[in-house]
C-alpha atoms as a PDB file:
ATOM      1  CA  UNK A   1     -24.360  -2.206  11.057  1.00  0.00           C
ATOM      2  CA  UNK A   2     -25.284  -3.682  14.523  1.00  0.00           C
ATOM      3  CA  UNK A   3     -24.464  -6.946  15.818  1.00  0.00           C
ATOM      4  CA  UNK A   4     -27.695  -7.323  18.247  1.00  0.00           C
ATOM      5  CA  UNK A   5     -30.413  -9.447  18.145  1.00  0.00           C
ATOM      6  CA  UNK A   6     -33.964  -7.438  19.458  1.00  0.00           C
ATOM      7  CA  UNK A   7     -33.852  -9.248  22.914  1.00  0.00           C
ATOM      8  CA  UNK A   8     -30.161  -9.421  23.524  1.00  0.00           C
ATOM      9  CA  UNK A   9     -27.819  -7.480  25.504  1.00  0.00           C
ATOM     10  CA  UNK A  10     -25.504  -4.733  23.298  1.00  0.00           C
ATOM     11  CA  UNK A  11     -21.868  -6.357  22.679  1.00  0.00           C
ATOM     12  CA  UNK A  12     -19.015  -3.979  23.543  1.00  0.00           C
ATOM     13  CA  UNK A  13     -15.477  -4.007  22.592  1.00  0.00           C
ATOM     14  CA  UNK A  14     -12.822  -4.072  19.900  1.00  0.00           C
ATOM     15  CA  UNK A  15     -13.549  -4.978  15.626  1.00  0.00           C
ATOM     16  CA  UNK A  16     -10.967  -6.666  13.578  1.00  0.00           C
ATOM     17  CA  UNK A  17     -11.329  -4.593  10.153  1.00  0.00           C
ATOM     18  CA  UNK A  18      -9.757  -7.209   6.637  1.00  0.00           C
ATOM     19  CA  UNK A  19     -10.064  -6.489   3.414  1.00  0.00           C
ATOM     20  CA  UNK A  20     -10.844  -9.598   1.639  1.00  0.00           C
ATOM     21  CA  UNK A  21      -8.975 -10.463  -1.592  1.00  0.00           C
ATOM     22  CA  UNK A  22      -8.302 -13.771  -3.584  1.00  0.00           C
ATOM     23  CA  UNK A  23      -5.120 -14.349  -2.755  1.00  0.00           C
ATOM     24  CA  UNK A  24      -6.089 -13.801   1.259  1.00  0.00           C
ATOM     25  CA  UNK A  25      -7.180 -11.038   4.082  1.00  0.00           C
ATOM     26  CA  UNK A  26      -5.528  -7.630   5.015  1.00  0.00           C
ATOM     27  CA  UNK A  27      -5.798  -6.655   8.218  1.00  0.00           C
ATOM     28  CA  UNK A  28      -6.712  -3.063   7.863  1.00  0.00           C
ATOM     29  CA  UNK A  29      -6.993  -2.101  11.740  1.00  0.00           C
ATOM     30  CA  UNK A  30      -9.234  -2.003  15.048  1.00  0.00           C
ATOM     31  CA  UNK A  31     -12.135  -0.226  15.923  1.00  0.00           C
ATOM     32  CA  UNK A  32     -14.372  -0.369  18.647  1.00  0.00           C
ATOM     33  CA  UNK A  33     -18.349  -0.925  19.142  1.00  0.00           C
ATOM     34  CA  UNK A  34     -19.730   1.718  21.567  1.00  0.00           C
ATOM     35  CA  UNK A  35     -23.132   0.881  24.041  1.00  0.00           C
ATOM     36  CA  UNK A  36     -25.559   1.883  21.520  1.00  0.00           C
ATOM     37  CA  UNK A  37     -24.513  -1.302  19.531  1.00  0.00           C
ATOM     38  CA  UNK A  38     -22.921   0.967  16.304  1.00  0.00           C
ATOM     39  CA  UNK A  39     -19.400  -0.116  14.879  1.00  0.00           C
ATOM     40  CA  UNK A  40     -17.214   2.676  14.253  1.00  0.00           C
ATOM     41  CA  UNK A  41     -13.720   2.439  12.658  1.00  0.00           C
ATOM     42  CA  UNK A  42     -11.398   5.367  11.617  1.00  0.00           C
ATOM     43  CA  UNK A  43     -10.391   5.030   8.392  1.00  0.00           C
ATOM     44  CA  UNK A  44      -7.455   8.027   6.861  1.00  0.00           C
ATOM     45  CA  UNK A  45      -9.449   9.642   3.814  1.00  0.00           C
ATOM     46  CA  UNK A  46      -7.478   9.000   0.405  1.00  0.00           C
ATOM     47  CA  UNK A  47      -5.176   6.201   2.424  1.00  0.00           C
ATOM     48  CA  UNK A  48      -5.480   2.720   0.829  1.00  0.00           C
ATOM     49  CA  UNK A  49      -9.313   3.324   1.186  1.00  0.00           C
ATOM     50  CA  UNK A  50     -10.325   1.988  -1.651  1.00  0.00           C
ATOM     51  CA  UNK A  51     -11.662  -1.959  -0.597  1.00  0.00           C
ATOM     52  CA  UNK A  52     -14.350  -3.801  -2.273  1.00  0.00           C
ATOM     53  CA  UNK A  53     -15.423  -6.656   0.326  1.00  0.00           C
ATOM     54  CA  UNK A  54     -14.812  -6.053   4.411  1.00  0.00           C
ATOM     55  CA  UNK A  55     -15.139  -8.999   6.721  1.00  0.00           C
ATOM     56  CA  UNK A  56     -15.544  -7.867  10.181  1.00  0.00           C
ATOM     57  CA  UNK A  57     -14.656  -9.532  12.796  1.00  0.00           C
ATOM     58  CA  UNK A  58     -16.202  -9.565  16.148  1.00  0.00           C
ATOM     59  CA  UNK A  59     -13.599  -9.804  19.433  1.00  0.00           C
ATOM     60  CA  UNK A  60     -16.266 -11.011  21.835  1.00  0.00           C
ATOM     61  CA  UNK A  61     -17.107  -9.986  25.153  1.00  0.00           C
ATOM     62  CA  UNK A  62     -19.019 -10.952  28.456  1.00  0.00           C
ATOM     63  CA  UNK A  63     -22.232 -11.694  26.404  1.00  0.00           C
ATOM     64  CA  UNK A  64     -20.896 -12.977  23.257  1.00  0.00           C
ATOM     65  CA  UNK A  65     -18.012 -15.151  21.431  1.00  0.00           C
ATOM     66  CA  UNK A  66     -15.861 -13.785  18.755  1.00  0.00           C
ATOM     67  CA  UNK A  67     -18.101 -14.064  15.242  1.00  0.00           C
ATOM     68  CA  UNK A  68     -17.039 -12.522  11.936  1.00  0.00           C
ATOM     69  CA  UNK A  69     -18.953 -11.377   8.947  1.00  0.00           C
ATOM     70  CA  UNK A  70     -18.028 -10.716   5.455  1.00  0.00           C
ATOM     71  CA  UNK A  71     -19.672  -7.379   4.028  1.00  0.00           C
ATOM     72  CA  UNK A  72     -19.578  -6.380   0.055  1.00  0.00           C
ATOM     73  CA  UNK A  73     -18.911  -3.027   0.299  1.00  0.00           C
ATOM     74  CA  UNK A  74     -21.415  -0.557  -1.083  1.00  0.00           C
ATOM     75  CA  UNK A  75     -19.369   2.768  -1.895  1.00  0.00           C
ATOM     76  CA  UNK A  76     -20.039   5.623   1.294  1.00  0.00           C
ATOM     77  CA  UNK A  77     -17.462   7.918   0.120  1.00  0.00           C
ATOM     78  CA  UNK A  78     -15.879   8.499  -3.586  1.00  0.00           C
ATOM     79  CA  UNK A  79     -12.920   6.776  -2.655  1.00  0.00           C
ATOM     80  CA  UNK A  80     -14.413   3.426  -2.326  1.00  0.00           C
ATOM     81  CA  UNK A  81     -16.011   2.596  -5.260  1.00  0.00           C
ATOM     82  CA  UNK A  82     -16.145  -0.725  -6.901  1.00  0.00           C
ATOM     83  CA  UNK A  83     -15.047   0.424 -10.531  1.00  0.00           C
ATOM     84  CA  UNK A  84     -13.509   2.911 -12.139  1.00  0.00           C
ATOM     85  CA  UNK A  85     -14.888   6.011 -10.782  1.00  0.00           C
ATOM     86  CA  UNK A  86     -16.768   8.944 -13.417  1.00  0.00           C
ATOM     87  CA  UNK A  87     -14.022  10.802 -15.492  1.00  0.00           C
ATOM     88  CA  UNK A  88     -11.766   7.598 -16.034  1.00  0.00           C
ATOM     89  CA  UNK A  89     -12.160   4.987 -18.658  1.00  0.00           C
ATOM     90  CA  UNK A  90     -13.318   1.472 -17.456  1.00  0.00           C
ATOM     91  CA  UNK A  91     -10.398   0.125 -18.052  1.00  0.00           C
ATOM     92  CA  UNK A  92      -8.082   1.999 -15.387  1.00  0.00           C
ATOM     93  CA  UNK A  93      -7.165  -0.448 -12.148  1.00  0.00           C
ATOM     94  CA  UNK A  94      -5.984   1.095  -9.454  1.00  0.00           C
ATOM     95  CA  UNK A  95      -2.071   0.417  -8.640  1.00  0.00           C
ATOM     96  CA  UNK A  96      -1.249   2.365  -5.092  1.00  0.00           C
ATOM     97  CA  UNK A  97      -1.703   5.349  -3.484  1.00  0.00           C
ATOM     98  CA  UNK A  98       0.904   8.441  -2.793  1.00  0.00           C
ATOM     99  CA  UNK A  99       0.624  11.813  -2.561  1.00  0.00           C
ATOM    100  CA  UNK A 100       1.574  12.940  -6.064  1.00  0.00           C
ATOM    101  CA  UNK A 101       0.961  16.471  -5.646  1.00  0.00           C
ATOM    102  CA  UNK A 102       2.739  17.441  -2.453  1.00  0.00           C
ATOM    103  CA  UNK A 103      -0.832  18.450  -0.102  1.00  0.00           C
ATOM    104  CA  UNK A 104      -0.021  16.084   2.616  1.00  0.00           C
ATOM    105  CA  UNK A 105      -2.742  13.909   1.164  1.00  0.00           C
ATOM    106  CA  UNK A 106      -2.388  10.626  -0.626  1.00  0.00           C
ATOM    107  CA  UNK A 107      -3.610  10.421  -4.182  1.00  0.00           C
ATOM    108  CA  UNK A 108      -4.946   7.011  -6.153  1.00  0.00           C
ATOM    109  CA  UNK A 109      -2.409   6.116  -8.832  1.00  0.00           C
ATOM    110  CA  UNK A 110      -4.273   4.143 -12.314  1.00  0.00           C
ATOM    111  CA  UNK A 111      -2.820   2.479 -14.948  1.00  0.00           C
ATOM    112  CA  UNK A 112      -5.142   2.171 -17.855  1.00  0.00           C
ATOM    113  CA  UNK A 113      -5.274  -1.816 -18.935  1.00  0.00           C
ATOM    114  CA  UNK A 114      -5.697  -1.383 -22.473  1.00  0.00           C
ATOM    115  CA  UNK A 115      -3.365   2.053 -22.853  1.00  0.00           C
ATOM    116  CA  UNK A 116      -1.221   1.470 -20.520  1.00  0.00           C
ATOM    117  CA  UNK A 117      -1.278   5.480 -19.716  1.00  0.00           C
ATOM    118  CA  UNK A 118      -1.171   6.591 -16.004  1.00  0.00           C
ATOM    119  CA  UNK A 119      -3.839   8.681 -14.552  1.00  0.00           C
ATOM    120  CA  UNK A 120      -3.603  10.640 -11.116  1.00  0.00           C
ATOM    121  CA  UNK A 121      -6.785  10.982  -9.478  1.00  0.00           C
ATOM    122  CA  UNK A 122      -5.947  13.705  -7.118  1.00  0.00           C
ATOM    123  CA  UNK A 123      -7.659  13.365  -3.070  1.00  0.00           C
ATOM    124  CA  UNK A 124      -8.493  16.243  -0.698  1.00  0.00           C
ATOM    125  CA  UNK A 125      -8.564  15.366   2.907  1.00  0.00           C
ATOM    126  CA  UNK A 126     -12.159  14.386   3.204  1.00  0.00           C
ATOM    127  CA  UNK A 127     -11.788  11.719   0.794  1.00  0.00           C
ATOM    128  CA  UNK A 128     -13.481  14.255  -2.058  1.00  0.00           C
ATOM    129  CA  UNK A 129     -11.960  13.776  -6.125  1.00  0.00           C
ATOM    130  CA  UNK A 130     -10.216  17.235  -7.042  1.00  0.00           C
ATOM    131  CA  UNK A 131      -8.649  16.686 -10.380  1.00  0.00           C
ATOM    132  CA  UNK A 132      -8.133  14.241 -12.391  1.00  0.00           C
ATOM    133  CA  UNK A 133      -4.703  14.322 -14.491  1.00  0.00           C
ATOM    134  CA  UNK A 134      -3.735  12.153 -16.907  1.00  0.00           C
ATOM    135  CA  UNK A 135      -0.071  10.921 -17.792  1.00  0.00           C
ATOM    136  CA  UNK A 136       1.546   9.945 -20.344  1.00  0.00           C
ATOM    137  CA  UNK A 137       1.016   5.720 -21.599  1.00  0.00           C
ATOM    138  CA  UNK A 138       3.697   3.463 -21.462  1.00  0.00           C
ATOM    139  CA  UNK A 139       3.739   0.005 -23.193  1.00  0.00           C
ATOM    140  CA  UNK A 140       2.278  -2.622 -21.118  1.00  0.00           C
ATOM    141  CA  UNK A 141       3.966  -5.187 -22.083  1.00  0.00           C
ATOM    142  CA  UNK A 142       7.446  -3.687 -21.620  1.00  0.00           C
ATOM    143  CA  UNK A 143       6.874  -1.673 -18.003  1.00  0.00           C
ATOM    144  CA  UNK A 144       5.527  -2.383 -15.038  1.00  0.00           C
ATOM    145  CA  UNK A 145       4.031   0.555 -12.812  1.00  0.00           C
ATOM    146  CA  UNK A 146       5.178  -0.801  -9.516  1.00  0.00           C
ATOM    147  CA  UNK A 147       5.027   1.984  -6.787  1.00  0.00           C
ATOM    148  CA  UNK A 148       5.480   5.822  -5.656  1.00  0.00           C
ATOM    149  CA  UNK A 149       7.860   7.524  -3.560  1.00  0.00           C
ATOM    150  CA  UNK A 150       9.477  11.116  -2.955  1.00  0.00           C
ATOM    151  CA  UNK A 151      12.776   9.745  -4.984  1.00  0.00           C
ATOM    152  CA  UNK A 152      14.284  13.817  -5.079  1.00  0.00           C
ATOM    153  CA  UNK A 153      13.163  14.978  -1.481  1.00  0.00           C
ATOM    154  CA  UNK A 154      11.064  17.875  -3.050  1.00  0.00           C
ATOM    155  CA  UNK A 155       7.521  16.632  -1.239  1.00  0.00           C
ATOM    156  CA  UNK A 156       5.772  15.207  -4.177  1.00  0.00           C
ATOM    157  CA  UNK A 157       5.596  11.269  -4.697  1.00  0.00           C
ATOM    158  CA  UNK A 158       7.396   9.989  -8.072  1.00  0.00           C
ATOM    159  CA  UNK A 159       6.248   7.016  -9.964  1.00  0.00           C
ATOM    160  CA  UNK A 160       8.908   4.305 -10.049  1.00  0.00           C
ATOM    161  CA  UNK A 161       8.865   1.807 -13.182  1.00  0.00           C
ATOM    162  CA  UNK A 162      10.325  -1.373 -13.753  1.00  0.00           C
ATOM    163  CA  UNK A 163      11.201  -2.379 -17.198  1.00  0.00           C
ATOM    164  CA  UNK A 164       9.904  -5.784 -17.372  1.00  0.00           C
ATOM    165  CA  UNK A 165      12.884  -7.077 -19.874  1.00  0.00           C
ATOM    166  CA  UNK A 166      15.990  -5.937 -18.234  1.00  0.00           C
ATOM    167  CA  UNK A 167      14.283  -5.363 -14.599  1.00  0.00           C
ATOM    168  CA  UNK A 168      16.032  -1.604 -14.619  1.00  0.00           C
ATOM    169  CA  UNK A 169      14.014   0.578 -12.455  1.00  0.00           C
ATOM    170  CA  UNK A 170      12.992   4.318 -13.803  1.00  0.00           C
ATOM    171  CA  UNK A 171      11.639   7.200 -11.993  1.00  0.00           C
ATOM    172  CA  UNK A 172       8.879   9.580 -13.454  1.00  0.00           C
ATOM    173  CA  UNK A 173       9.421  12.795 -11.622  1.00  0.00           C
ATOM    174  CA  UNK A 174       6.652  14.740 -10.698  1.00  0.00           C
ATOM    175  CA  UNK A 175       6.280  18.007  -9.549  1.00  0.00           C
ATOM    176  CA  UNK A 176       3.021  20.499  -7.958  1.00  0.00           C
ATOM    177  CA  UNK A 177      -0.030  19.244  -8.842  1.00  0.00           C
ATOM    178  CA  UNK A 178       0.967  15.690 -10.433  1.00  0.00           C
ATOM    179  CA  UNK A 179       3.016  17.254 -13.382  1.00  0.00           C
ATOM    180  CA  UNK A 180       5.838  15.252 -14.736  1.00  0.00           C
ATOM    181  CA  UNK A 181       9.072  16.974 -14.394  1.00  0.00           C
ATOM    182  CA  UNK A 182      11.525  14.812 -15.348  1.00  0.00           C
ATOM    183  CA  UNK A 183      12.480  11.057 -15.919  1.00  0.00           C
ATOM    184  CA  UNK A 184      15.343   8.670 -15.747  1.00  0.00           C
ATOM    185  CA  UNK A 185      16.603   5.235 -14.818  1.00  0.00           C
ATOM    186  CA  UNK A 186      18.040   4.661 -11.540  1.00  0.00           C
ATOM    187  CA  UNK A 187      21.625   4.419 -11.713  1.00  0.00           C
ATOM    188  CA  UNK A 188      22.513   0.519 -11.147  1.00  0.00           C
ATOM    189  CA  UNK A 189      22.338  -2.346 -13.042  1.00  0.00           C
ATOM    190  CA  UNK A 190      19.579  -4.505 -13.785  1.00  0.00           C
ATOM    191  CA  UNK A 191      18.062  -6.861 -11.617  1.00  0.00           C
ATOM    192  CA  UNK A 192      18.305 -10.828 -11.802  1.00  0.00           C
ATOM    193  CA  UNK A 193      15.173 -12.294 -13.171  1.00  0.00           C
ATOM    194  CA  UNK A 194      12.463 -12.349 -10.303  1.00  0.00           C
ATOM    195  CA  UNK A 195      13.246  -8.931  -8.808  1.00  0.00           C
ATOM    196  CA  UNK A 196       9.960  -6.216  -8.056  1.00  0.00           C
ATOM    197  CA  UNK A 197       9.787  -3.021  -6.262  1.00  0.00           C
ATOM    198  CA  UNK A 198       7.334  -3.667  -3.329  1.00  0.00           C
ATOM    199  CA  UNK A 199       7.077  -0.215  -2.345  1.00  0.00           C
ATOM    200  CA  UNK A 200       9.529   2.384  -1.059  1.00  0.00           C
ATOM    201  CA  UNK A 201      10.287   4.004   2.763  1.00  0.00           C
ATOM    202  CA  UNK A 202      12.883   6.504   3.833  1.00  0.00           C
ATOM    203  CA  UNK A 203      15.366   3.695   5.713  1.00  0.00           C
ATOM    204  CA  UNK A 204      18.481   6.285   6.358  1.00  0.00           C
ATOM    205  CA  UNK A 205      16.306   9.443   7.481  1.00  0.00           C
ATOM    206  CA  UNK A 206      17.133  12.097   4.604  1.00  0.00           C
ATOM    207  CA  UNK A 207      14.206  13.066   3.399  1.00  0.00           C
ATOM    208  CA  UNK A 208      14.119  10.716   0.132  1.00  0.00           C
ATOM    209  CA  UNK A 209      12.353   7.518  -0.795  1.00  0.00           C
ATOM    210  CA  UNK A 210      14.182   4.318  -0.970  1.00  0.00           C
ATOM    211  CA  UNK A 211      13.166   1.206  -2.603  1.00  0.00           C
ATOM    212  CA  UNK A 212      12.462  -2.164  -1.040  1.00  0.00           C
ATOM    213  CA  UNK A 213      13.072  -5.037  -3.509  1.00  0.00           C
ATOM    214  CA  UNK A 214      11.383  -8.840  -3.390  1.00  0.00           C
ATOM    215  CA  UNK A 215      12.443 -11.802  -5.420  1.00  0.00           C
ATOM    216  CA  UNK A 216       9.461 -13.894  -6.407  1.00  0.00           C
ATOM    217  CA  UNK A 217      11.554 -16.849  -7.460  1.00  0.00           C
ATOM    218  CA  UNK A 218      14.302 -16.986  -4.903  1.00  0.00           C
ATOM    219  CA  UNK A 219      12.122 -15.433  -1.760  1.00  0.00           C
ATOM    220  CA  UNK A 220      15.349 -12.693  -1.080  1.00  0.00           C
ATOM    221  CA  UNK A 221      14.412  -8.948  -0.631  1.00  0.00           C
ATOM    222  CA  UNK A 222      16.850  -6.111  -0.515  1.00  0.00           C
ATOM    223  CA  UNK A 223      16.736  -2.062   0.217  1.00  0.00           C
ATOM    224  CA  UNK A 224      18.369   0.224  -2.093  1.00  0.00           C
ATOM    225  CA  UNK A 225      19.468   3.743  -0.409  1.00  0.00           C
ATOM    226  CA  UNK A 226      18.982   6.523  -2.974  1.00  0.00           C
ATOM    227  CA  UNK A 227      20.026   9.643  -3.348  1.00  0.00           C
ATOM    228  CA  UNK A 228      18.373  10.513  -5.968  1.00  0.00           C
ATOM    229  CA  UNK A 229      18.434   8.573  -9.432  1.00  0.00           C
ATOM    230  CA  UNK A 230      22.203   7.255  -7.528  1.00  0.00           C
ATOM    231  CA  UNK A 231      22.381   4.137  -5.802  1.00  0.00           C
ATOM    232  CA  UNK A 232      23.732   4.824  -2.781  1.00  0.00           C
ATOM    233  CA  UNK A 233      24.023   1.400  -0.581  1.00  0.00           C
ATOM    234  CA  UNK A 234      22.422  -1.593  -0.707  1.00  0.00           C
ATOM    235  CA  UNK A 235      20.781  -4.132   2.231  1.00  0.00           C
ATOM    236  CA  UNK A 236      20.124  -7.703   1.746  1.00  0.00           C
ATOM    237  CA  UNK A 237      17.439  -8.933   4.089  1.00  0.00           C
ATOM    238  CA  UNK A 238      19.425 -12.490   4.140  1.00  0.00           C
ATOM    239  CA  UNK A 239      16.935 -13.382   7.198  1.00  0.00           C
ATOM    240  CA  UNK A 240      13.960 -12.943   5.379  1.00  0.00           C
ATOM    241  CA  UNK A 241      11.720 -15.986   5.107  1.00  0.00           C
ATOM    242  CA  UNK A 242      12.881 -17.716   1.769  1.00  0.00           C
ATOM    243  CA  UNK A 243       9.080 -18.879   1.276  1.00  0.00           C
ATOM    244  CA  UNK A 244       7.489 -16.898  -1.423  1.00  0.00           C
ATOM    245  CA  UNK A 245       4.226 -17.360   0.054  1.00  0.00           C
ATOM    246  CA  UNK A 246       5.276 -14.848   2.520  1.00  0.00           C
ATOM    247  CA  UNK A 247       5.339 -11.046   1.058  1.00  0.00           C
ATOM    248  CA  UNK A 248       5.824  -7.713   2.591  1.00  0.00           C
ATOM    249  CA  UNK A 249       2.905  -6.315   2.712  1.00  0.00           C
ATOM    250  CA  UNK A 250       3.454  -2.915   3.262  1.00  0.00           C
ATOM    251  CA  UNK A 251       5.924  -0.428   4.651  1.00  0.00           C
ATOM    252  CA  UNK A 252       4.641   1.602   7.311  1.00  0.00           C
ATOM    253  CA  UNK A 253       5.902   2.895  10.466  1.00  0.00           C
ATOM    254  CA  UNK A 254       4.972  -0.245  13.067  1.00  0.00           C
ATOM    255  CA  UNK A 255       6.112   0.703  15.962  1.00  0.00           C
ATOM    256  CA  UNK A 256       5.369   4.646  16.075  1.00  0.00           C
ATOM    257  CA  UNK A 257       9.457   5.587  16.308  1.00  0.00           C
ATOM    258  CA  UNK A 258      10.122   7.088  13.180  1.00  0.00           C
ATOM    259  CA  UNK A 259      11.511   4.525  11.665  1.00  0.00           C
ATOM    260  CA  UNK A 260       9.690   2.217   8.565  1.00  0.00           C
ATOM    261  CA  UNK A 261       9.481  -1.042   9.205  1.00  0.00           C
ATOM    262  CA  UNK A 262       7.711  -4.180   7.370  1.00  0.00           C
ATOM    263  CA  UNK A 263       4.618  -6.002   8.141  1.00  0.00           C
ATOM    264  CA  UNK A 264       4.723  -9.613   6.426  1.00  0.00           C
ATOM    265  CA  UNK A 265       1.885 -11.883   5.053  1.00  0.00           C
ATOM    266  CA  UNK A 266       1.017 -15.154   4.363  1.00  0.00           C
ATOM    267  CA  UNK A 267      -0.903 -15.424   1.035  1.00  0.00           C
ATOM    268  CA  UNK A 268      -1.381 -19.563   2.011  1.00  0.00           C
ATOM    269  CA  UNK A 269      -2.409 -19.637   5.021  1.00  0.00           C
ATOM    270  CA  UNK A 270      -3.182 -15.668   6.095  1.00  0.00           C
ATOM    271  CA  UNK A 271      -0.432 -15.547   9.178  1.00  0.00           C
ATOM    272  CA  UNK A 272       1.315 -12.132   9.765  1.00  0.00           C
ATOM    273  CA  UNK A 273       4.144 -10.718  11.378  1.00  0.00           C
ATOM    274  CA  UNK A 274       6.046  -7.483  11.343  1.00  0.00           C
ATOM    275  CA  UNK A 275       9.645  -6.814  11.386  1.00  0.00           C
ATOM    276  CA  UNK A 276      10.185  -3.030  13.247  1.00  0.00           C
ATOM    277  CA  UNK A 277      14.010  -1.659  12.120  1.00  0.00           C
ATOM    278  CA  UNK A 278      16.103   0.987  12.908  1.00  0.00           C
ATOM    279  CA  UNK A 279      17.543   2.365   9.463  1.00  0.00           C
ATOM    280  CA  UNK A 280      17.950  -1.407   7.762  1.00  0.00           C
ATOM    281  CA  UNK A 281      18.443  -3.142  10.238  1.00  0.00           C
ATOM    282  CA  UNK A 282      16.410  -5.472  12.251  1.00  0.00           C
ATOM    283  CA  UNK A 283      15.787  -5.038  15.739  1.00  0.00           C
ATOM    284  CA  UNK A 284      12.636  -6.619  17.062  1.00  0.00           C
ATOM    285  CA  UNK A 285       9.901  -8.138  16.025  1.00  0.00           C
ATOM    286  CA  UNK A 286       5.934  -8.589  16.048  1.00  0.00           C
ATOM    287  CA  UNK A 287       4.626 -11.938  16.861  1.00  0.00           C
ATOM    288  CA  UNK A 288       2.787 -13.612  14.287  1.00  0.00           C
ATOM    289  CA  UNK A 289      -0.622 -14.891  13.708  1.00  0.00           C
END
């Protein structure tokens, strides 16, 4: 890709990288355009990668105002293909990423559409398919595949389920190589009618995954502490915007300290901001757009 015109001067500086979806853009990252005029980004292989439309936008410089451009993506590497890759059936969408067999590496996560089985489609770290493994179905219509995390501290990711009726939440257990282990519901009640797991992050620092909660109805979100399949505190976010056009996003480490934090969207009107913690709680903020 190059953003020069035969008689003009090579633009320098910084890329905005979004992945465009219906419901809005996700800002993906920043790259950089070096003097011969090509765009470079770094991308993590097997992270996320797996976006079907790009729009790129251009920073500007001393020669030329900030432009964007929206790309359809034509598939580079096997992680970014448009549909269901060879070896899965058409009807398996993509639900998240997590490294489901303990390499260091995140996997892609499927859930078939019509089956509702789960299939792991296991990443090296160049991006490259090395096995495909297929899991066992569960009815679509009574769970809800909603996100993976190392529940039992072993290294692998676990598959966390959410029965759709009383909004319990159940862990698939997997051990080397994607293999299920062992299952179980989480040890607390059910949820009040709204309530999905968003994702999961390690908020106390042990070693195990713990769930972040939203509330598509009453705009609250919540972190449970697990230890295990036990429930072993729970955090309201009670200064979370109550406007349930704003999600979190994503939980990723913001500020480079250690510690998870949560990077919030807009699905109206595109604005973000990220909330950076220390354990649960909030201490500081990134400014939104």
């Amino acid at each position: 890709m190059t953003l020069t015109g035969s008689d003009a001067p090579t633009p320098t500086g910084q890329i905005a990288v979004y992945h465009e979806r219906p419901a809005g853009s996700d800002l993906i990252g920043y790259g950089n355009i070096t003097a011969d005029g090509t765009v470079t980004m770094p991308f993590e292989p097997g992270d996320n990668m797996y976006y079907q439309k790009l729009r790129i936008v251009y920073l500007g410089d001393g020669n030329y105002a900030p432009t964007n451009a929206t790309l359809s993506l034509t598939p580079t590497y096997r992680y970014l293909e448009e549909k269901a890759p060879a070896g899965l059936p058409a009807s398996a969408n993509l639900a998240f990423s997590a490294d489901v067999d303990g390499d260091g590496v995140k996997d892609l996560v499927y859930r078939d559409s019509t089956t509702g089985g789960v299939i792991l489609r296991l990443m090296d770290a160049a991006g490259q398919t090395t096995a495909i493994k297929t899991l066992p179905a569960a009815p679509l219509e009574t769970w809800a595949l909603d996100a993976g995390g190392d529940v039992n501290g072993d290294g692998v990711a676990d598959l966390l389920w959410r029965n759709l009726s009383s909004s319990r939440a159940y862990v698939w257990f997997l051990g080397a190589g994607g293999r299920l282990q062992d299952q179980g519901y989480i040890n607390a009640n059910g949820t009040a009618a709204g309530w999905r797991i968003v994702g999961t992050g390690d908020f106390n620092a042990d070693g195990r995954a713990d769930i972040v909660w939203s509330n598509d109805l009453t705009g609250q979100r919540a972190v449970w502490l697990l230890n295990g399949r036990n429930v072993r505190g729970v955090t309201m976010f009670n200064h979370a915007p109550r406007d349930t056009a704003w999600i979190i996003e994503s939980i990723e480490d913001l500020a480079g300290d250690g510690d998870d934090d949560l990077p919030w969207r807009n699905t109206k009107t595109g604005g973000t901001f990220g909330w950076l913690l220390t354990g649960t709680a909030v201490t500081g903020g990134l400014s939104a757009t």
